[in-house]
Protein backbone atom coordinates (compact mmCIF):
# COMPACT_ATOMS: atom_id res chain seq x y z
CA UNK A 1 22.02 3.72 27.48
CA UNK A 2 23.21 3.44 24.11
CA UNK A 3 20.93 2.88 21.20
CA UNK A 4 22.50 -0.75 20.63
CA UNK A 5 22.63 -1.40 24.57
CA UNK A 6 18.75 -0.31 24.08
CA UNK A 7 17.98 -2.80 21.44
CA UNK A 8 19.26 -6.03 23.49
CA UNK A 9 17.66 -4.91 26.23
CA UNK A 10 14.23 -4.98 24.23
CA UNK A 11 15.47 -8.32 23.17
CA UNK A 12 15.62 -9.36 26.12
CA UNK A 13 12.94 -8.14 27.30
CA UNK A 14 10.62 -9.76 24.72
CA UNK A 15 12.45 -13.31 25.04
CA UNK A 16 12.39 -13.53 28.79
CA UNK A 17 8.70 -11.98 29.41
CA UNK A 18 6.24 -14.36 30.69
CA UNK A 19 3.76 -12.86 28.70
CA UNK A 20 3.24 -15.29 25.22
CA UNK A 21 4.02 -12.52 22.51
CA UNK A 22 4.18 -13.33 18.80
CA UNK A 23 5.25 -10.35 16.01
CA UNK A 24 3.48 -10.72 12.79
CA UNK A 25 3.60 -9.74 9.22
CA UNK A 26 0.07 -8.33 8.13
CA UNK A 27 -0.49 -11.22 5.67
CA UNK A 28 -0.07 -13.35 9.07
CA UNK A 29 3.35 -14.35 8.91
CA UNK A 30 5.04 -15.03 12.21
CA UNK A 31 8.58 -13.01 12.43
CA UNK A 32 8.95 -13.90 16.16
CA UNK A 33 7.69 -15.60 19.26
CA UNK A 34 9.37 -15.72 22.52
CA UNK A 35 9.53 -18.84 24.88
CA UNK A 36 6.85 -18.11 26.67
CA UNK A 37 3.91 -18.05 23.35
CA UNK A 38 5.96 -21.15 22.25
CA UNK A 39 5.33 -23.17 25.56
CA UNK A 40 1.68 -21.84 25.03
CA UNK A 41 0.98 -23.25 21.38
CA UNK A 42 4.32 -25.75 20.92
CA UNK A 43 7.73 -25.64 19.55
CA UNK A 44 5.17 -25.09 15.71
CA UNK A 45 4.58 -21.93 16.11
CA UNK A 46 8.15 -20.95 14.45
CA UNK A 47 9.43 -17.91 12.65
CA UNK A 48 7.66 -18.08 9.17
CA UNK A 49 4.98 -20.06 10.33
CA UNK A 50 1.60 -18.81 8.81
CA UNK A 51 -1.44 -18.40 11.55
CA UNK A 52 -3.92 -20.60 9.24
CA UNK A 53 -1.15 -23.65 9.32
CA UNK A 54 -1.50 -23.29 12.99
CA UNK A 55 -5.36 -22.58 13.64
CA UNK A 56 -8.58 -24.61 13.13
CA UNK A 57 -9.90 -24.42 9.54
CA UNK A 58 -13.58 -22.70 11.09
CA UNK A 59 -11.65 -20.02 13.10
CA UNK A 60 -8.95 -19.30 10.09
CA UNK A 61 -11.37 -17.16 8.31
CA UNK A 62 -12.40 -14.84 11.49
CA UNK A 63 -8.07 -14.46 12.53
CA UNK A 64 -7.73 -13.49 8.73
CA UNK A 65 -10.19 -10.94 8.72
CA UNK A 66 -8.99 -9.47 11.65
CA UNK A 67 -5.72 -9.04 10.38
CA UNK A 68 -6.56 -7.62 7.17
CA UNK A 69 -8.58 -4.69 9.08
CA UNK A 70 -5.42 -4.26 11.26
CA UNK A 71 -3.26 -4.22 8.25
CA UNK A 72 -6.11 -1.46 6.89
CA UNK A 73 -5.35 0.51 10.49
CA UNK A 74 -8.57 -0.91 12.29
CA UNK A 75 -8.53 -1.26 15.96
CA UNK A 76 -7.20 -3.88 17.79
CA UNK A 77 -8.95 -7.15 18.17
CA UNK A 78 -9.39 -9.86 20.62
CA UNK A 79 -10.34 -12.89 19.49
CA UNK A 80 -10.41 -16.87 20.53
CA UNK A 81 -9.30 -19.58 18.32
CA UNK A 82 -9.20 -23.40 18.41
CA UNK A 83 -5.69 -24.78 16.90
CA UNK A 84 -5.51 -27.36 14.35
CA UNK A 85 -6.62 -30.88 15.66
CA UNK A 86 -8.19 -29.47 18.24
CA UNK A 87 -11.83 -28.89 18.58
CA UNK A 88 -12.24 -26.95 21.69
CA UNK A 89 -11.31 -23.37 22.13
CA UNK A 90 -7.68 -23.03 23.73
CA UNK A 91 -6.28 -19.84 22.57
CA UNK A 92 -7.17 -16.12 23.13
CA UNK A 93 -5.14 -13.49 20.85
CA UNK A 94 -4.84 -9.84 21.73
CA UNK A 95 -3.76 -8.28 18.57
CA UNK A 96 -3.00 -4.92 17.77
CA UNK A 97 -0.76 -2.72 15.37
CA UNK A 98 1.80 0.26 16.63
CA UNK A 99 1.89 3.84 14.78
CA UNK A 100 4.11 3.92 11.96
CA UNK A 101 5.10 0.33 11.94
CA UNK A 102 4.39 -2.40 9.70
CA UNK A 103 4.14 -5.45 12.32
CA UNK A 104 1.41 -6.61 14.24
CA UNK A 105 1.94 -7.69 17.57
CA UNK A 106 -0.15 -10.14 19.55
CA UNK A 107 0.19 -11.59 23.31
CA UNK A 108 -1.49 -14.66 23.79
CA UNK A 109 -3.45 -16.66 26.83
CA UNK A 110 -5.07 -19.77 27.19
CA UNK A 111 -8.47 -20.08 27.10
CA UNK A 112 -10.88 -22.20 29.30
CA UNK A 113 -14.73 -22.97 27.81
CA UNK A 114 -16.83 -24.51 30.47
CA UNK A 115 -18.59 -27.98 29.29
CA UNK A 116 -22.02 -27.70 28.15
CA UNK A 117 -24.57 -29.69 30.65
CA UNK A 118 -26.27 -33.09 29.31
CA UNK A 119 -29.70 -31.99 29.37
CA UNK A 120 -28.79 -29.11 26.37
CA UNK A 121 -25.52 -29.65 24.85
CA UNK A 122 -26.19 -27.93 21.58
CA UNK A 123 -28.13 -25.10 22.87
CA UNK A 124 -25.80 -22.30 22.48
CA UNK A 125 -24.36 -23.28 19.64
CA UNK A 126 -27.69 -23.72 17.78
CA UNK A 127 -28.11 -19.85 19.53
CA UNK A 128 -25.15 -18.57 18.15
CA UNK A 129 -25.72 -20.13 15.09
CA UNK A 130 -28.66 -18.60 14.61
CA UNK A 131 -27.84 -15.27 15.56
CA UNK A 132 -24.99 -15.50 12.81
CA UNK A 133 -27.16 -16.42 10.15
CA UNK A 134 -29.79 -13.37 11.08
CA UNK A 135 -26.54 -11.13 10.78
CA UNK A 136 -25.51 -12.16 7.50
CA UNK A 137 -28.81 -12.47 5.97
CA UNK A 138 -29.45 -8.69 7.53
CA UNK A 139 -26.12 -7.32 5.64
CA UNK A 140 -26.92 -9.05 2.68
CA UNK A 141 -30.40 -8.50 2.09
CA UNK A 142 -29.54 -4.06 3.27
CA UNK A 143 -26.38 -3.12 2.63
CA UNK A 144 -25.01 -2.95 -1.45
CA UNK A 145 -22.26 -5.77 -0.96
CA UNK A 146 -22.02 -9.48 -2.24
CA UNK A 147 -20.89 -12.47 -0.45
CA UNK A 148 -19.47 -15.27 -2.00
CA UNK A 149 -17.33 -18.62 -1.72
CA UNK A 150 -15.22 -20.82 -4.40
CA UNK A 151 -13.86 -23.90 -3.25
CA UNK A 152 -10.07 -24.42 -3.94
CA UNK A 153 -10.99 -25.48 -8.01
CA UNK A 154 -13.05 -22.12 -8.24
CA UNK A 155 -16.28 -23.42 -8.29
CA UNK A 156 -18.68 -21.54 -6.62
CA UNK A 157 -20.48 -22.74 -3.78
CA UNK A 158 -22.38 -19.43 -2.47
CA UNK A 159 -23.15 -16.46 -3.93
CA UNK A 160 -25.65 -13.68 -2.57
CA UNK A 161 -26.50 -9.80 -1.95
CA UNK A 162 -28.52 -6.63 -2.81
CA UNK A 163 -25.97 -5.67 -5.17
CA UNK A 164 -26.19 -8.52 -7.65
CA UNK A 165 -29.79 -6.99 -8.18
CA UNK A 166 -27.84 -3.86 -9.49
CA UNK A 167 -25.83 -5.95 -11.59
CA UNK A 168 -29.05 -7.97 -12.82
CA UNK A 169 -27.00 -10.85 -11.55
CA UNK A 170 -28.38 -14.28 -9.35
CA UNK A 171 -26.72 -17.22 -7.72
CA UNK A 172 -28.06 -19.29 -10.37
CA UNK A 173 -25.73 -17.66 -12.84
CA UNK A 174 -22.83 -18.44 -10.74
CA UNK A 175 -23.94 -21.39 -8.53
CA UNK A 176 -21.78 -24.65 -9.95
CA UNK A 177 -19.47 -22.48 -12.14
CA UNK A 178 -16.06 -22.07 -12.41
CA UNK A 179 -15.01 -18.13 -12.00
CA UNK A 180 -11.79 -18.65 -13.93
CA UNK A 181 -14.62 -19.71 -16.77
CA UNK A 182 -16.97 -16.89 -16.17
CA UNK A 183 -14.62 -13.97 -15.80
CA UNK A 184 -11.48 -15.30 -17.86
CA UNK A 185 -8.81 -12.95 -18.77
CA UNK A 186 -10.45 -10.65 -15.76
CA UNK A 187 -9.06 -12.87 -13.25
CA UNK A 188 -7.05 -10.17 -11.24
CA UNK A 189 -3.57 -10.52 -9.86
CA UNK A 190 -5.18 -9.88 -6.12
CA UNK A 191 -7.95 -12.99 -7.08
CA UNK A 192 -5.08 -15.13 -8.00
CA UNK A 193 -2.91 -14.13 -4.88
CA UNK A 194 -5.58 -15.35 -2.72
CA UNK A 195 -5.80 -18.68 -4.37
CA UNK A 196 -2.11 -18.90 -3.47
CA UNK A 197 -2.93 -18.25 -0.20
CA UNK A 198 -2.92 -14.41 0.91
CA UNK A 199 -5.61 -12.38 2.05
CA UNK A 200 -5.98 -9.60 -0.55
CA UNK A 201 -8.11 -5.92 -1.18
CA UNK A 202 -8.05 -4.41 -4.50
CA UNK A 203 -10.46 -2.10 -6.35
CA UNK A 204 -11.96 -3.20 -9.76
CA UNK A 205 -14.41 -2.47 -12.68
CA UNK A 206 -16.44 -5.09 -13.39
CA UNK A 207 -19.73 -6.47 -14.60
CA UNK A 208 -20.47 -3.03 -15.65
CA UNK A 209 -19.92 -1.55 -12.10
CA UNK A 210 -17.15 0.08 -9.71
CA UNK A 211 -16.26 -2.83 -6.78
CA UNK A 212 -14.11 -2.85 -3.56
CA UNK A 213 -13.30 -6.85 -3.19
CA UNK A 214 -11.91 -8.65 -0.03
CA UNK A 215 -10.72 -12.03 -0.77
CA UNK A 216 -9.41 -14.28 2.17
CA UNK A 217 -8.38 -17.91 1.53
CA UNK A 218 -10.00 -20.97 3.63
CA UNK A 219 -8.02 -23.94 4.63
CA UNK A 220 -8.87 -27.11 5.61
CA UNK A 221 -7.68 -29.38 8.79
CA UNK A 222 -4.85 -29.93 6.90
CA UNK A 223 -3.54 -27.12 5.78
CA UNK A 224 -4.55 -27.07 2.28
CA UNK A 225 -6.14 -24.35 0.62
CA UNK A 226 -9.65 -25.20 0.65
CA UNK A 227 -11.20 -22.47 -1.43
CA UNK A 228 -11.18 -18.29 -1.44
CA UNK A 229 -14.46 -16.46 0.29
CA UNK A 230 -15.40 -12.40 -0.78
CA UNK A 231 -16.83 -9.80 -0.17
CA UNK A 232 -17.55 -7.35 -2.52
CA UNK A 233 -19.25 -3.76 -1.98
CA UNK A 234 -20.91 -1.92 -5.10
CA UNK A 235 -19.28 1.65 -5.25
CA UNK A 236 -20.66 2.70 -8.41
CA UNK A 237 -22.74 5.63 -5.83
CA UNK A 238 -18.86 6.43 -4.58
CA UNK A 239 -17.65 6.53 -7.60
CA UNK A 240 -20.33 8.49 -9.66
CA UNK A 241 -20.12 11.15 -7.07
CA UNK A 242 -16.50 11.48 -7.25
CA UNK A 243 -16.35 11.45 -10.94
CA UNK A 244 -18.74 14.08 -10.53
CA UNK A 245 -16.47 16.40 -8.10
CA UNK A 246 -13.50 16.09 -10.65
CA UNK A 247 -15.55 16.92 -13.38
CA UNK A 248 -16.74 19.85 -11.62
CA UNK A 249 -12.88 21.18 -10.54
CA UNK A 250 -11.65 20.54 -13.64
CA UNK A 251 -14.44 23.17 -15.04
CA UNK A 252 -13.57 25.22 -12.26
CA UNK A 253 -10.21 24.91 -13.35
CA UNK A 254 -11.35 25.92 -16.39
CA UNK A 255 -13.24 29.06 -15.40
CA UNK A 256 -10.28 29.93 -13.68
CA UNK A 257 -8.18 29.71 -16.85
CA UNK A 258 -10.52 32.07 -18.69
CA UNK A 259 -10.30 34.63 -16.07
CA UNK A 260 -6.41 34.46 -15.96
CA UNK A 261 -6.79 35.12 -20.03
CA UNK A 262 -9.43 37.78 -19.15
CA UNK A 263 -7.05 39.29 -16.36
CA UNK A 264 -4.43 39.51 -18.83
CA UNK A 265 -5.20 40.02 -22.04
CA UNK A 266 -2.25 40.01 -24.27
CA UNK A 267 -2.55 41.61 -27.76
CA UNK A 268 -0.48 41.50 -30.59
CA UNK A 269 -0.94 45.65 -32.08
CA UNK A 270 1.75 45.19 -34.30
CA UNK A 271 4.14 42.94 -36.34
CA UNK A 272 6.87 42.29 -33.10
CA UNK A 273 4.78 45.09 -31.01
CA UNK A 274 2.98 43.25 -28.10
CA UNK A 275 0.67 45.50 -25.98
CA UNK A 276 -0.37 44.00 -22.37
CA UNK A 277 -3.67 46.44 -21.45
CA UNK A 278 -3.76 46.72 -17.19
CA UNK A 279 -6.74 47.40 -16.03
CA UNK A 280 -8.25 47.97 -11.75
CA UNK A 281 -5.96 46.67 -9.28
CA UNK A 282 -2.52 45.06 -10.15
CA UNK A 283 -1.18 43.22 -6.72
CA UNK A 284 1.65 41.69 -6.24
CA UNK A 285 -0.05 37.88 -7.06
CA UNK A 286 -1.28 39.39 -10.10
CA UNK A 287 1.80 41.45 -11.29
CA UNK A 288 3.67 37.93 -10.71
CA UNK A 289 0.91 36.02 -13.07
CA UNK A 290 1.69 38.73 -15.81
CA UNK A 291 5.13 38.80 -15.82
CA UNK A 292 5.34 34.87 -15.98
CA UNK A 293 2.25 34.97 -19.22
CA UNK A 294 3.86 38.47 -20.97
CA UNK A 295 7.40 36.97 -20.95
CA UNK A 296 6.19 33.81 -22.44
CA UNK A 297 4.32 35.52 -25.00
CA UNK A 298 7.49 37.59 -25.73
CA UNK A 299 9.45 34.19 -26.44
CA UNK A 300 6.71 32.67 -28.41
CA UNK A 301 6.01 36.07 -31.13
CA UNK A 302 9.91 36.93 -30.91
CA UNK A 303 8.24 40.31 -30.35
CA UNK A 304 10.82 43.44 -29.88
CA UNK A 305 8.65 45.66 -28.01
CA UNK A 306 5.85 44.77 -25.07
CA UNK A 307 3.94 48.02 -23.76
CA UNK A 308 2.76 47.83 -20.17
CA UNK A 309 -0.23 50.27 -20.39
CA UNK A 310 -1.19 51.45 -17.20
CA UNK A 311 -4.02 53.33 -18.17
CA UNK A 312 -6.58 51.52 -16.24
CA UNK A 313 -4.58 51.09 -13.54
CA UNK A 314 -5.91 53.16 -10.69
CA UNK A 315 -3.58 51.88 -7.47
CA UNK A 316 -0.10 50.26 -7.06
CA UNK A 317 1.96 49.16 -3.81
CA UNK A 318 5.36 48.95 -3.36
CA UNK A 319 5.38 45.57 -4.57
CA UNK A 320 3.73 45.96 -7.68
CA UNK A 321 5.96 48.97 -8.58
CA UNK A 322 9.11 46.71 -8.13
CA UNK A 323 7.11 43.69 -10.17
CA UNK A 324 6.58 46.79 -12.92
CA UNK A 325 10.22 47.14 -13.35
CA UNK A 326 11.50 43.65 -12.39
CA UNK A 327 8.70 43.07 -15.51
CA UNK A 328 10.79 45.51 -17.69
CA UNK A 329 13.88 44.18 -16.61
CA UNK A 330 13.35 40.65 -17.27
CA UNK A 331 12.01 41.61 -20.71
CA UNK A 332 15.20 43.25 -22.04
CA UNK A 333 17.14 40.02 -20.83
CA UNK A 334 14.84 37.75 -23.86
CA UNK A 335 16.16 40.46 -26.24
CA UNK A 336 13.23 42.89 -26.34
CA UNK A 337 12.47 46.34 -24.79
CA UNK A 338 9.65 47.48 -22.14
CA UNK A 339 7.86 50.34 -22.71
CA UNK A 340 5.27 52.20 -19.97
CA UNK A 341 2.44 53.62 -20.96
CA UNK A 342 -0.63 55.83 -19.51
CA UNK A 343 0.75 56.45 -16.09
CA UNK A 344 -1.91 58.72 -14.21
CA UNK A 345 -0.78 61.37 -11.97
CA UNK A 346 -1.94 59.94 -8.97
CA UNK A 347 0.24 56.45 -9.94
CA UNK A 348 3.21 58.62 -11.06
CA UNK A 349 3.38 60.10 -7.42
CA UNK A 350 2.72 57.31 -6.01
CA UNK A 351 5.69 55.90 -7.77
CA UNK A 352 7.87 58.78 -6.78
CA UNK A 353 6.80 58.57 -3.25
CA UNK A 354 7.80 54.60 -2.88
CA UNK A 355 11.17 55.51 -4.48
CA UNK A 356 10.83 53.52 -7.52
CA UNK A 357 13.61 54.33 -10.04
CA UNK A 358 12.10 54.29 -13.25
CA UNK A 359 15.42 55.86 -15.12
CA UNK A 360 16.04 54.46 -18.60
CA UNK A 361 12.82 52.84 -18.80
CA UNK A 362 11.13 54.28 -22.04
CA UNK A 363 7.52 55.76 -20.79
CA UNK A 364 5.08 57.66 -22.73
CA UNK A 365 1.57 59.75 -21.67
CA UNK A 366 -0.82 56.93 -23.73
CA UNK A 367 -0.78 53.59 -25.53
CA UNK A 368 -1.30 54.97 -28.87
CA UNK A 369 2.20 57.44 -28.45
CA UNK A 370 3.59 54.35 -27.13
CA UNK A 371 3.27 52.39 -30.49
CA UNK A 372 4.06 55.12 -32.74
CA UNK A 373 7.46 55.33 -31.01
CA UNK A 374 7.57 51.51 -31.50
CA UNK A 375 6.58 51.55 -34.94
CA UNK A 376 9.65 54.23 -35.55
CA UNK A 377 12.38 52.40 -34.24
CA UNK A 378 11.08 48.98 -36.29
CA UNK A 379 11.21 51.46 -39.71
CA UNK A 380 14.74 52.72 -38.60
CA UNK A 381 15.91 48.61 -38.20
CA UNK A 382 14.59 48.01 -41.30
């Protein structure tokens, strides 16, 4: 099959199934739904059709949420949801994201809630209820977040945590107020995104602290944007500790710089005489790191001479040997000749032995010879 015979056939595929699957943006944003979802939910749930038009305002908040960790790369979730004007359970949504794509996809069922008996018709959901409320006060009195809700006018109606004690912060500071009066000009683009509607994430300083915010915007029965609830987690731990790691390689870095300097200490002997002292053992990484700082140091001085004084040098390889007279090489090309110094006998058969050609390379028995013969030919140019 070709590629284009392959994509009706998915087409197909997904139009005909009897399975009810919807394809979703991430903000929740339908981009498809075959016949079989639409016969599920009605001929509303339409391509651009946004889940919280179509779901009950008290199960908006928990769909939302469970796309935004999708959209994050969370798990899939399963999930059951009443639709608008109706106040019993009727949908189930399987939800999930592929590798490497952008869409959600979701099949959908219908869902079937037994009545409750007449003798307890509120008993579990005065269970439920109760168990939600000792898992929210749990996170927020333990874990270093806030939780908080503005209506759709950005007054706040709920406001608590252990991290507004790190802040030196209480609800009756923000209780009744308007955030667009208490935080002004640092109203973020992400805050005012979810006041149009979209579930946001963003990172922000603060109130004198490091936060990662979640906004996701309530509706009401009709639609309408009833307000935005967040959640906000304290990183100023995180954040300390990874200011704290930078800080730390950039005095590596440092240290690392000195030692470079240290490994290669270029001297200036002479007016247009540099001298570049090697010293233990000169490997190819390190022959590569001089040759890159001598030739700059050539460019910058205009110097006319740089002596390579191999006096401390006790072994080479083949590859240093070629970086030696690549080195020498690369120096005539800015205009200024390479001189070897203080070969010892056990480098200058070395040298032999690997076959290096060192003909027409000036070379002299110590440093000091080396700059005398340097210091000639600058009095015969002058």
């Amino acid at each position: 099959m070709t590629e284009a015979s392959d994509v009706v056939s998915f087409k197909a595929l997904f139009q005909t199934s009897p399975l009810a699957l919807v394809i979703l943006s991430v903000s929740g944003e339908v981009i498809a739904a075959n016949a079989a979802s639409r016969a599920l939910v009605g001929e509303r749930l339409a391509q651009g059709v946004r889940l919280d038009e179509l779901t009950h305002p008290d199960d908006a908040l928990a769909l939302a949420t469970a796309l935004v960790r999708l959209g994050d790369g969370g798990a899939p979730a399963s999930l059951t949801s009443r639709l608008r004007g109706d106040d019993k359970p009727a949908i189930t949504w399987q939800v999930w994201r592929a590798p490497d794509r952008s869409e959600l996809f979701a099949a959908l069922s219908k869902t079937t809630v037994p009545e409750a008996s007449a003798a307890e018709p509120t008993k579990t959901s005065e269970a439920d209820d109760d168990i939600e409320k000792r898992v929210l006060h749990a996170m927020l009195d333990h874990i270093e977040i806030l939780a908080w809700a503005v209506d759709k006018d950005g007054i706040y109606t709920f406001y608590d945590g252990k991290a507004a004690a790190s802040i030196g912060a209480s609800a009756d500071m923000f209780l009744g107020k308007n955030v667009f009066d208490i935080f002004r000009d640092q109203i973020s683009p992400a805050m005012r995104q979810a006041f149009a509607g979209s579930p946001e994430r963003e990172s922000i300083n603060i109130m004198g602290a490091h936060w990662e915010n979640w906004y996701v915007p309530v509706r009401d029965r009709r639609g309408e944007l009833a307000g935005v609830i967040g959640i906000s987690q304290n990183m100023n731990e995180s954040q300390r500790i990874r200011e704290e790691l930078e800080a730390r390689l950039a005095l590596i870095e440092r240290q690392q710089a000195v030692i470079r300097d240290l490994e290669t200490p270029i001297i200036q002997v002479w007016d247009k005489v540099l001298t570049l002292p090697m010293i233990g053992i000169v490997d190819s990484k390190r022959a590569a790191r001089l040759m890159d700082d001598l030739l700059q140091m050539v460019v910058r001085t205009s110097a006319r001479f740089a002596i390579l004084d191999l006096t401390g040098v006790e072994i080479v390889d083949t590859a240093t040997a070629s970086y030696l007279v690549q080195m020498i090489h690369a120096i005539r090309l800015l205009g200024a000749e390479g001189i070897l110094t203080g070969i010892r006998p056990s480098v200058a058969q070395t040298v032999i032995s690997l076959g290096v050609d060192l003909k027409g390379i000036p070379t002299h028995g110590t440093l000091r010879h080396g700059l005398a013969y340097c210091i000639r030919q600058l009095g015969g140019e002058r």
